[in-house]
C-alpha atoms as a PDB file:
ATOM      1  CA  UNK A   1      69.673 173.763 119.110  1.00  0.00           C
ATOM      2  CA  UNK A   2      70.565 170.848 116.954  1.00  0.00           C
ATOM      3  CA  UNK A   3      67.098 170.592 115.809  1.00  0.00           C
ATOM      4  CA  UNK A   4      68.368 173.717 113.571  1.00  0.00           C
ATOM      5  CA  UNK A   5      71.358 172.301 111.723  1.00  0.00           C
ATOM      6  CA  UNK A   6      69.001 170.699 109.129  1.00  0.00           C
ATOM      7  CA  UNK A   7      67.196 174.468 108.730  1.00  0.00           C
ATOM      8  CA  UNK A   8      70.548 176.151 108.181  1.00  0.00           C
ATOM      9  CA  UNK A   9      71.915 173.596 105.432  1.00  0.00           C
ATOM     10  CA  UNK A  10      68.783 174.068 103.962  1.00  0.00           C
ATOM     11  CA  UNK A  11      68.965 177.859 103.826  1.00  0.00           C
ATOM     12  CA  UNK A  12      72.369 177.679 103.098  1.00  0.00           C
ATOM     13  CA  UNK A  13      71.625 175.133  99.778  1.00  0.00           C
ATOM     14  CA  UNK A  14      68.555 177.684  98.502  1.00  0.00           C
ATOM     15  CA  UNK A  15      70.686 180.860  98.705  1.00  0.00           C
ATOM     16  CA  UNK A  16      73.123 179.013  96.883  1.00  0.00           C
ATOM     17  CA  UNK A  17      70.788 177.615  94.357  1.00  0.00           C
ATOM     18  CA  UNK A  18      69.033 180.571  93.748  1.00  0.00           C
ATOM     19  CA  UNK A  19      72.019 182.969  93.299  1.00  0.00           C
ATOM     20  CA  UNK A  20      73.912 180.746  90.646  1.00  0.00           C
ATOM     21  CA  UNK A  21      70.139 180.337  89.083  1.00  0.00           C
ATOM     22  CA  UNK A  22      69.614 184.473  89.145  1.00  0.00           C
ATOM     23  CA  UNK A  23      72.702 184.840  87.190  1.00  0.00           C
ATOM     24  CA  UNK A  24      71.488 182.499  84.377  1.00  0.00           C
ATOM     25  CA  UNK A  25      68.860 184.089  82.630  1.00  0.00           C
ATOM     26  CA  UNK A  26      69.516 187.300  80.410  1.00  0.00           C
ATOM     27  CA  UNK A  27      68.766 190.794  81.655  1.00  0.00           C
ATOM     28  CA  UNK A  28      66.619 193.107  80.047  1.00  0.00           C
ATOM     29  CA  UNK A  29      67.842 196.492  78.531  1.00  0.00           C
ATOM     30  CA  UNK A  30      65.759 199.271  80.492  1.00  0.00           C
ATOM     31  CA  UNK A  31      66.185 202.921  79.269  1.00  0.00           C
ATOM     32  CA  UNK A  32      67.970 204.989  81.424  1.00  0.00           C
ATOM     33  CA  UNK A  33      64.881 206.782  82.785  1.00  0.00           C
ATOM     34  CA  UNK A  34      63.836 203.332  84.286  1.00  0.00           C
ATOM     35  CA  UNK A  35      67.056 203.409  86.133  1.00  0.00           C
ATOM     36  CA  UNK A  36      66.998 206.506  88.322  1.00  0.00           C
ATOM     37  CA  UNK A  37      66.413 205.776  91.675  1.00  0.00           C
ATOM     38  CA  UNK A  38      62.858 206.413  92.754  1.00  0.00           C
ATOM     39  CA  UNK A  39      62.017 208.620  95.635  1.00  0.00           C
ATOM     40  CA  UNK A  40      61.687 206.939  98.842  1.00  0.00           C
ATOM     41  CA  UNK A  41      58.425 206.722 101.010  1.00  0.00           C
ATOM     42  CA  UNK A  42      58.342 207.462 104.048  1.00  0.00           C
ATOM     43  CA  UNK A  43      58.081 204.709 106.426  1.00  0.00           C
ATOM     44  CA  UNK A  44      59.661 202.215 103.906  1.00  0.00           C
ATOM     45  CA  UNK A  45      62.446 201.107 106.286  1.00  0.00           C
ATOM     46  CA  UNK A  46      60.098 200.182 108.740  1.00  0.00           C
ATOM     47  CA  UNK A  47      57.691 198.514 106.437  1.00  0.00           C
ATOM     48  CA  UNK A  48      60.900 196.140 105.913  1.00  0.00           C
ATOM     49  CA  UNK A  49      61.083 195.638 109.135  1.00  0.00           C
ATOM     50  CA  UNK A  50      57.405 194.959 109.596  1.00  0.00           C
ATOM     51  CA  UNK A  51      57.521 192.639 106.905  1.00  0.00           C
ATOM     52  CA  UNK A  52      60.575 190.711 107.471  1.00  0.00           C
ATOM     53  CA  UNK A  53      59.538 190.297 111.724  1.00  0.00           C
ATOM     54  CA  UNK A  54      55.937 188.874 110.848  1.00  0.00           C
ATOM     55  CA  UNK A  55      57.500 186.546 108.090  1.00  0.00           C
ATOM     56  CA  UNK A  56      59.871 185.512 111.261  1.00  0.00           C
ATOM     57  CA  UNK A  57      57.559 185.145 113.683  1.00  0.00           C
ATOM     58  CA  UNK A  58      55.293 183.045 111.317  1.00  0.00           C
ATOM     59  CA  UNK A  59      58.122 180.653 110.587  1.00  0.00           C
ATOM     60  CA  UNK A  60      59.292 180.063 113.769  1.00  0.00           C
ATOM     61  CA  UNK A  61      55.375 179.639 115.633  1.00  0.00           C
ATOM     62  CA  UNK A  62      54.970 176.500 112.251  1.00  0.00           C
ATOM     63  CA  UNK A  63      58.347 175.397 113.961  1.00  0.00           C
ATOM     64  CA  UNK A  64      57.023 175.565 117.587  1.00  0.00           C
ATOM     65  CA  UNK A  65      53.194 173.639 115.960  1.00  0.00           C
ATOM     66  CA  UNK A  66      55.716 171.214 114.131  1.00  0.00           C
ATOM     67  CA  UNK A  67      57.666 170.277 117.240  1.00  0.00           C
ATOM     68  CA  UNK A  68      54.162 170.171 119.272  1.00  0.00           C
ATOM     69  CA  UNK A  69      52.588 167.885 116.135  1.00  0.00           C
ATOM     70  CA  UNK A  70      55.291 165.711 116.837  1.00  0.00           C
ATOM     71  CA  UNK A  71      55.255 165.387 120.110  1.00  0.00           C
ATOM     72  CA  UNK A  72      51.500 164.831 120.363  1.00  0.00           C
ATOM     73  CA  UNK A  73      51.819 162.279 117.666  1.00  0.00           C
ATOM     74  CA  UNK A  74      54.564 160.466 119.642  1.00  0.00           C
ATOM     75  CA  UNK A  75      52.278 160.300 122.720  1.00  0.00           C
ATOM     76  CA  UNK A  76      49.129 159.149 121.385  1.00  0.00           C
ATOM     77  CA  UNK A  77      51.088 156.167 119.427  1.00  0.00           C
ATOM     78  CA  UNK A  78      49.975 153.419 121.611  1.00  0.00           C
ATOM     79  CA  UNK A  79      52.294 149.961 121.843  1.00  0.00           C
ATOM     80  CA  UNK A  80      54.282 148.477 124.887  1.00  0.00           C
ATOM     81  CA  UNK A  81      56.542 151.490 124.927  1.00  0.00           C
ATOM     82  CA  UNK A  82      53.618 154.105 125.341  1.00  0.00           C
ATOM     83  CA  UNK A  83      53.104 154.240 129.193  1.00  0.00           C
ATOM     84  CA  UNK A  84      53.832 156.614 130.332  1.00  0.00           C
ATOM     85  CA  UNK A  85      54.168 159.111 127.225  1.00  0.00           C
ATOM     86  CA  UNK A  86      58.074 159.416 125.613  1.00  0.00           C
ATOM     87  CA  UNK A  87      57.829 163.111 125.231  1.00  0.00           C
ATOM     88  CA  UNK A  88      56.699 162.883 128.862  1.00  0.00           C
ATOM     89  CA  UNK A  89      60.342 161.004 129.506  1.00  0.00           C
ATOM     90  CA  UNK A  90      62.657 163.430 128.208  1.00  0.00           C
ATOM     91  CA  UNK A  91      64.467 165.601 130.560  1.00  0.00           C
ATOM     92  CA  UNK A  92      62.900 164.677 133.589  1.00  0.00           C
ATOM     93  CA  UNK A  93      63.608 161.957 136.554  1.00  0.00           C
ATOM     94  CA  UNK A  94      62.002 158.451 135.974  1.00  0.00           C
ATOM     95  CA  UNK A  95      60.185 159.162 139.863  1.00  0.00           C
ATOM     96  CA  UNK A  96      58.481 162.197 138.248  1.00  0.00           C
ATOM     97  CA  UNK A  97      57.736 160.944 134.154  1.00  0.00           C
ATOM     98  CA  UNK A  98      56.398 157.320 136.338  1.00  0.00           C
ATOM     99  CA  UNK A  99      53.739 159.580 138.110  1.00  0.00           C
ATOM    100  CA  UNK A 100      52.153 161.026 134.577  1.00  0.00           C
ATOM    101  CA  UNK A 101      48.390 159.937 133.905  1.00  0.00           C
ATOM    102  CA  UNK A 102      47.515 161.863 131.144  1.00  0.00           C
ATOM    103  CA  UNK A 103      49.423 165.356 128.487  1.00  0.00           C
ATOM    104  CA  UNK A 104      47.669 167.695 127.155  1.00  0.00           C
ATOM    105  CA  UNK A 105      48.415 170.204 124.376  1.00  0.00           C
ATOM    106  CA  UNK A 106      48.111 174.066 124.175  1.00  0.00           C
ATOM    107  CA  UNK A 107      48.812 175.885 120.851  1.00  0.00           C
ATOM    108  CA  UNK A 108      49.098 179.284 122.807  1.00  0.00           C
ATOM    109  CA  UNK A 109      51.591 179.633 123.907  1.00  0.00           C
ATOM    110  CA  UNK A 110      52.946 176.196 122.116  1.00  0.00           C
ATOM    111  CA  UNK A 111      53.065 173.996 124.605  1.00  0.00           C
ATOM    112  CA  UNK A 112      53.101 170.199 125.294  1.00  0.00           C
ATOM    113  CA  UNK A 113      52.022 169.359 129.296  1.00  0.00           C
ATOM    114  CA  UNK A 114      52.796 166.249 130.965  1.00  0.00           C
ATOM    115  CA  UNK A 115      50.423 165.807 133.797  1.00  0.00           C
ATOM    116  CA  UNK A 116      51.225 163.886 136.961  1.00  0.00           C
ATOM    117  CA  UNK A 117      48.320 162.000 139.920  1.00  0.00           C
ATOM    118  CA  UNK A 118      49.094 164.498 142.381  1.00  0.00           C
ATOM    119  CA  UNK A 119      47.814 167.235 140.028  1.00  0.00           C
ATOM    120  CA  UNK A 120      51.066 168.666 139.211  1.00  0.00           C
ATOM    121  CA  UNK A 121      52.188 169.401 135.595  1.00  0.00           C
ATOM    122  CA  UNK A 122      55.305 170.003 133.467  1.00  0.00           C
ATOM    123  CA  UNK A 123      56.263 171.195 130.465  1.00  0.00           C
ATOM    124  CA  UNK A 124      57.917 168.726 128.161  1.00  0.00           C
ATOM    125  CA  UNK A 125      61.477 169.178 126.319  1.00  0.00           C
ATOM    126  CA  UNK A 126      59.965 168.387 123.282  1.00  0.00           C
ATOM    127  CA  UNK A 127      59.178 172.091 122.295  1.00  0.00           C
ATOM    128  CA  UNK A 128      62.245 174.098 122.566  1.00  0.00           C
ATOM    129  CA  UNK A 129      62.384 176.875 124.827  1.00  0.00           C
ATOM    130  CA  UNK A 130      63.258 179.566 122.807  1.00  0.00           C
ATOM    131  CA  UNK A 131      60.036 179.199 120.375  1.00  0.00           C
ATOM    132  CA  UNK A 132      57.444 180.755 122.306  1.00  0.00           C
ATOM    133  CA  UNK A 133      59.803 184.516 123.320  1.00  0.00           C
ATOM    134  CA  UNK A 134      61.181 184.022 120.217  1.00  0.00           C
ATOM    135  CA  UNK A 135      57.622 184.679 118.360  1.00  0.00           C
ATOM    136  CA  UNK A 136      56.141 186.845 121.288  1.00  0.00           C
ATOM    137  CA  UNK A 137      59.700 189.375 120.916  1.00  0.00           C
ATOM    138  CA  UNK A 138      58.728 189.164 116.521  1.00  0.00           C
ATOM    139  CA  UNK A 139      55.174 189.389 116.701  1.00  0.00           C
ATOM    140  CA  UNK A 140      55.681 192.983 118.561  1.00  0.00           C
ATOM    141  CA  UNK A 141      58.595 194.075 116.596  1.00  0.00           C
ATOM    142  CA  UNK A 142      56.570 193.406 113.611  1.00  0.00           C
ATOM    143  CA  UNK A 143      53.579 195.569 115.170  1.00  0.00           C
ATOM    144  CA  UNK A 144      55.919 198.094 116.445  1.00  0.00           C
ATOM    145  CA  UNK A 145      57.307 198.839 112.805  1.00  0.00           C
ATOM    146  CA  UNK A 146      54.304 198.847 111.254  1.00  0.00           C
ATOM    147  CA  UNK A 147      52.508 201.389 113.703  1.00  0.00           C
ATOM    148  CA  UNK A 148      56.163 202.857 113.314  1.00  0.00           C
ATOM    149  CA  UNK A 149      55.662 202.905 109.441  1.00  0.00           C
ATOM    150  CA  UNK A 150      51.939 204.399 110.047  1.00  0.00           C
ATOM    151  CA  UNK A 151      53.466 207.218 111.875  1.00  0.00           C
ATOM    152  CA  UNK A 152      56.017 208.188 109.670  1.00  0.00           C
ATOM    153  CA  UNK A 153      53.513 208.563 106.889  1.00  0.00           C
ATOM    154  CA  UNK A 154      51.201 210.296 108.435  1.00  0.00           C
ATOM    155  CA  UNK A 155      54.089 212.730 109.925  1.00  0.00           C
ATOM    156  CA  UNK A 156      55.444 214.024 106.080  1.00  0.00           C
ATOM    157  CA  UNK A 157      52.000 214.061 105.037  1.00  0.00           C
ATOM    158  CA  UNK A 158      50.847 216.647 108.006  1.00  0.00           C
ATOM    159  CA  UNK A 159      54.103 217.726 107.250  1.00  0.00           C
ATOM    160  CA  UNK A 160      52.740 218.278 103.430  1.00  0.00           C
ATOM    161  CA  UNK A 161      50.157 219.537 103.883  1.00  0.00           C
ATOM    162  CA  UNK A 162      50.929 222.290 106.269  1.00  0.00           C
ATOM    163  CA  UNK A 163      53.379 223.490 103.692  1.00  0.00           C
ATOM    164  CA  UNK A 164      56.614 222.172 105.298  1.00  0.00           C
ATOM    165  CA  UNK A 165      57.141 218.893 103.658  1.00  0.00           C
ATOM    166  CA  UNK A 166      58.237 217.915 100.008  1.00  0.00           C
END
Protein backbone atom coordinates (compact mmCIF):
# COMPACT_ATOMS: atom_id res chain seq x y z
CA UNK A 1 0.00 0.00 0.00
CA UNK A 2 2.84 2.38 0.44
CA UNK A 3 4.31 1.26 -2.72
CA UNK A 4 1.39 3.69 -4.10
CA UNK A 5 2.15 7.00 -2.43
CA UNK A 6 4.80 7.76 -5.11
CA UNK A 7 1.87 6.87 -7.98
CA UNK A 8 -0.62 9.23 -6.36
CA UNK A 9 1.85 12.35 -6.02
CA UNK A 10 2.59 11.66 -9.36
CA UNK A 11 -1.00 11.73 -10.60
CA UNK A 12 -1.72 14.34 -8.40
CA UNK A 13 1.47 16.67 -9.97
CA UNK A 14 0.21 15.78 -13.86
CA UNK A 15 -3.44 16.75 -13.24
CA UNK A 16 -2.12 19.74 -11.81
CA UNK A 17 0.32 20.44 -14.52
CA UNK A 18 -1.83 19.78 -17.19
CA UNK A 19 -4.89 21.81 -16.02
CA UNK A 20 -2.91 25.16 -15.35
CA UNK A 21 -1.13 24.20 -18.92
CA UNK A 22 -4.87 23.68 -20.70
CA UNK A 23 -5.80 27.06 -19.62
CA UNK A 24 -2.75 28.70 -21.32
CA UNK A 25 -3.16 28.49 -24.82
CA UNK A 26 -5.99 30.54 -26.69
CA UNK A 27 -9.26 28.96 -27.74
CA UNK A 28 -10.51 28.89 -31.05
CA UNK A 29 -13.79 30.70 -32.15
CA UNK A 30 -16.12 27.78 -33.55
CA UNK A 31 -19.46 28.87 -35.17
CA UNK A 32 -22.31 28.11 -33.32
CA UNK A 33 -23.31 25.12 -35.48
CA UNK A 34 -20.01 23.43 -34.23
CA UNK A 35 -21.36 23.84 -30.80
CA UNK A 36 -24.63 21.92 -30.66
CA UNK A 37 -24.35 18.90 -28.95
CA UNK A 38 -24.08 15.91 -31.22
CA UNK A 39 -26.39 13.00 -30.97
CA UNK A 40 -25.27 10.29 -28.82
CA UNK A 41 -24.47 6.62 -29.96
CA UNK A 42 -25.66 4.10 -28.56
CA UNK A 43 -23.41 2.14 -26.46
CA UNK A 44 -21.11 5.20 -25.85
CA UNK A 45 -21.31 4.97 -22.04
CA UNK A 46 -20.16 1.64 -22.09
CA UNK A 47 -17.48 2.14 -24.63
CA UNK A 48 -16.12 4.56 -21.71
CA UNK A 49 -16.26 2.09 -19.57
CA UNK A 50 -14.60 -0.43 -21.84
CA UNK A 51 -12.00 1.90 -22.48
CA UNK A 52 -11.19 3.32 -19.21
CA UNK A 53 -11.23 -0.70 -17.44
CA UNK A 54 -8.67 -2.07 -20.15
CA UNK A 55 -6.47 1.17 -19.74
CA UNK A 56 -6.76 0.06 -15.81
CA UNK A 57 -6.14 -3.24 -16.05
CA UNK A 58 -3.08 -2.59 -18.37
CA UNK A 59 -1.56 -0.24 -15.84
CA UNK A 60 -1.90 -2.09 -12.96
CA UNK A 61 -0.66 -5.89 -14.70
CA UNK A 62 2.99 -3.28 -15.84
CA UNK A 63 2.73 -2.61 -11.97
CA UNK A 64 2.34 -6.32 -10.96
CA UNK A 65 5.57 -7.20 -14.09
CA UNK A 66 7.41 -4.14 -12.41
CA UNK A 67 7.17 -5.45 -8.87
CA UNK A 68 7.97 -9.16 -10.30
CA UNK A 69 11.12 -7.47 -12.48
CA UNK A 70 12.24 -6.35 -9.31
CA UNK A 71 11.99 -9.00 -7.37
CA UNK A 72 13.58 -11.40 -9.85
CA UNK A 73 16.35 -8.94 -10.27
CA UNK A 74 16.89 -8.84 -6.47
CA UNK A 75 17.20 -12.66 -6.38
CA UNK A 76 19.45 -13.40 -9.11
CA UNK A 77 22.00 -10.55 -7.73
CA UNK A 78 24.54 -12.86 -6.39
CA UNK A 79 27.05 -11.53 -3.33
CA UNK A 80 27.33 -12.75 0.39
CA UNK A 81 23.82 -11.57 1.08
CA UNK A 82 22.17 -13.73 -1.78
CA UNK A 83 21.53 -17.14 -0.02
CA UNK A 84 18.88 -17.73 0.36
CA UNK A 85 16.98 -15.12 -2.01
CA UNK A 86 15.80 -11.53 -0.10
CA UNK A 87 12.47 -11.51 -1.76
CA UNK A 88 12.40 -15.09 -0.47
CA UNK A 89 12.97 -13.39 3.27
CA UNK A 90 10.22 -11.07 3.43
CA UNK A 91 7.24 -11.98 5.38
CA UNK A 92 8.05 -15.31 6.24
CA UNK A 93 9.88 -17.17 9.38
CA UNK A 94 13.75 -17.51 9.05
CA UNK A 95 12.96 -21.75 9.65
CA UNK A 96 10.89 -21.57 6.42
CA UNK A 97 13.00 -18.67 3.97
CA UNK A 98 16.42 -21.07 5.44
CA UNK A 99 14.79 -24.16 3.68
CA UNK A 100 14.51 -22.31 0.00
CA UNK A 101 16.77 -23.95 -2.83
CA UNK A 102 15.70 -22.32 -5.71
CA UNK A 103 12.31 -19.19 -6.98
CA UNK A 104 10.87 -19.25 -9.85
CA UNK A 105 8.77 -16.67 -11.73
CA UNK A 106 5.27 -16.84 -13.39
CA UNK A 107 3.92 -13.82 -15.37
CA UNK A 108 0.31 -15.36 -15.21
CA UNK A 109 -0.95 -14.79 -12.84
CA UNK A 110 2.18 -12.41 -11.66
CA UNK A 111 3.78 -14.26 -9.41
CA UNK A 112 7.22 -14.64 -7.69
CA UNK A 113 7.64 -18.47 -5.95
CA UNK A 114 10.04 -19.23 -3.36
CA UNK A 115 10.67 -22.90 -3.38
CA UNK A 116 11.69 -24.89 -0.33
CA UNK A 117 13.82 -28.92 -0.18
CA UNK A 118 10.82 -30.55 0.94
CA UNK A 119 9.03 -29.51 -2.29
CA UNK A 120 6.86 -26.99 -0.80
CA UNK A 121 6.46 -23.44 -2.27
CA UNK A 122 5.33 -19.91 -1.34
CA UNK A 123 4.45 -16.97 -2.73
CA UNK A 124 6.67 -14.04 -1.96
CA UNK A 125 5.50 -10.47 -0.49
CA UNK A 126 7.22 -8.89 -3.07
CA UNK A 127 4.15 -8.70 -5.49
CA UNK A 128 1.30 -7.19 -3.72
CA UNK A 129 -1.74 -9.04 -3.28
CA UNK A 130 -4.17 -7.00 -4.70
CA UNK A 131 -2.45 -6.93 -8.36
CA UNK A 132 -3.47 -10.08 -9.74
CA UNK A 133 -7.88 -9.65 -8.69
CA UNK A 134 -7.29 -6.32 -9.24
CA UNK A 135 -6.53 -6.95 -13.19
CA UNK A 136 -8.63 -10.27 -13.38
CA UNK A 137 -12.00 -7.97 -11.79
CA UNK A 138 -10.75 -5.00 -14.94
CA UNK A 139 -9.93 -7.25 -17.57
CA UNK A 140 -13.78 -8.59 -17.37
CA UNK A 141 -15.33 -5.33 -16.67
CA UNK A 142 -13.59 -4.10 -19.66
CA UNK A 143 -15.00 -7.21 -21.75
CA UNK A 144 -18.29 -6.95 -20.14
CA UNK A 145 -18.77 -3.23 -21.42
CA UNK A 146 -17.62 -3.75 -24.55
CA UNK A 147 -19.89 -6.89 -25.38
CA UNK A 148 -22.29 -4.47 -23.36
CA UNK A 149 -21.52 -1.65 -25.95
CA UNK A 150 -21.92 -4.40 -28.91
CA UNK A 151 -25.33 -5.08 -27.69
CA UNK A 152 -26.62 -1.84 -27.36
CA UNK A 153 -25.75 -1.09 -30.94
CA UNK A 154 -26.95 -3.77 -32.39
CA UNK A 155 -30.36 -3.36 -30.21
CA UNK A 156 -31.31 0.49 -31.82
CA UNK A 157 -30.14 -0.71 -35.01
CA UNK A 158 -32.74 -3.89 -35.07
CA UNK A 159 -34.59 -1.40 -33.43
CA UNK A 160 -34.04 0.85 -36.80
CA UNK A 161 -34.53 -1.09 -38.91
CA UNK A 162 -37.76 -2.66 -37.92
CA UNK A 163 -39.17 0.81 -37.96
CA UNK A 164 -39.18 1.49 -34.17
CA UNK A 165 -35.97 3.25 -33.59
CA UNK A 166 -34.75 6.87 -34.50
Amino acid sequence: MLALVPLVLVAVVTAVVLRRGAGAYPRARLPPAALAPAPRKPGAPFRVVAAVAGWAAGLLYVWGLVCVGFAAMEAEDGGTDSAPPRPCRTGVSPELSGRVVDHSVSYLPLRFRCETADGGAYDSADVPGYVNPGVAVLALTAVAGAVAAGWATESRARAAARGGGR
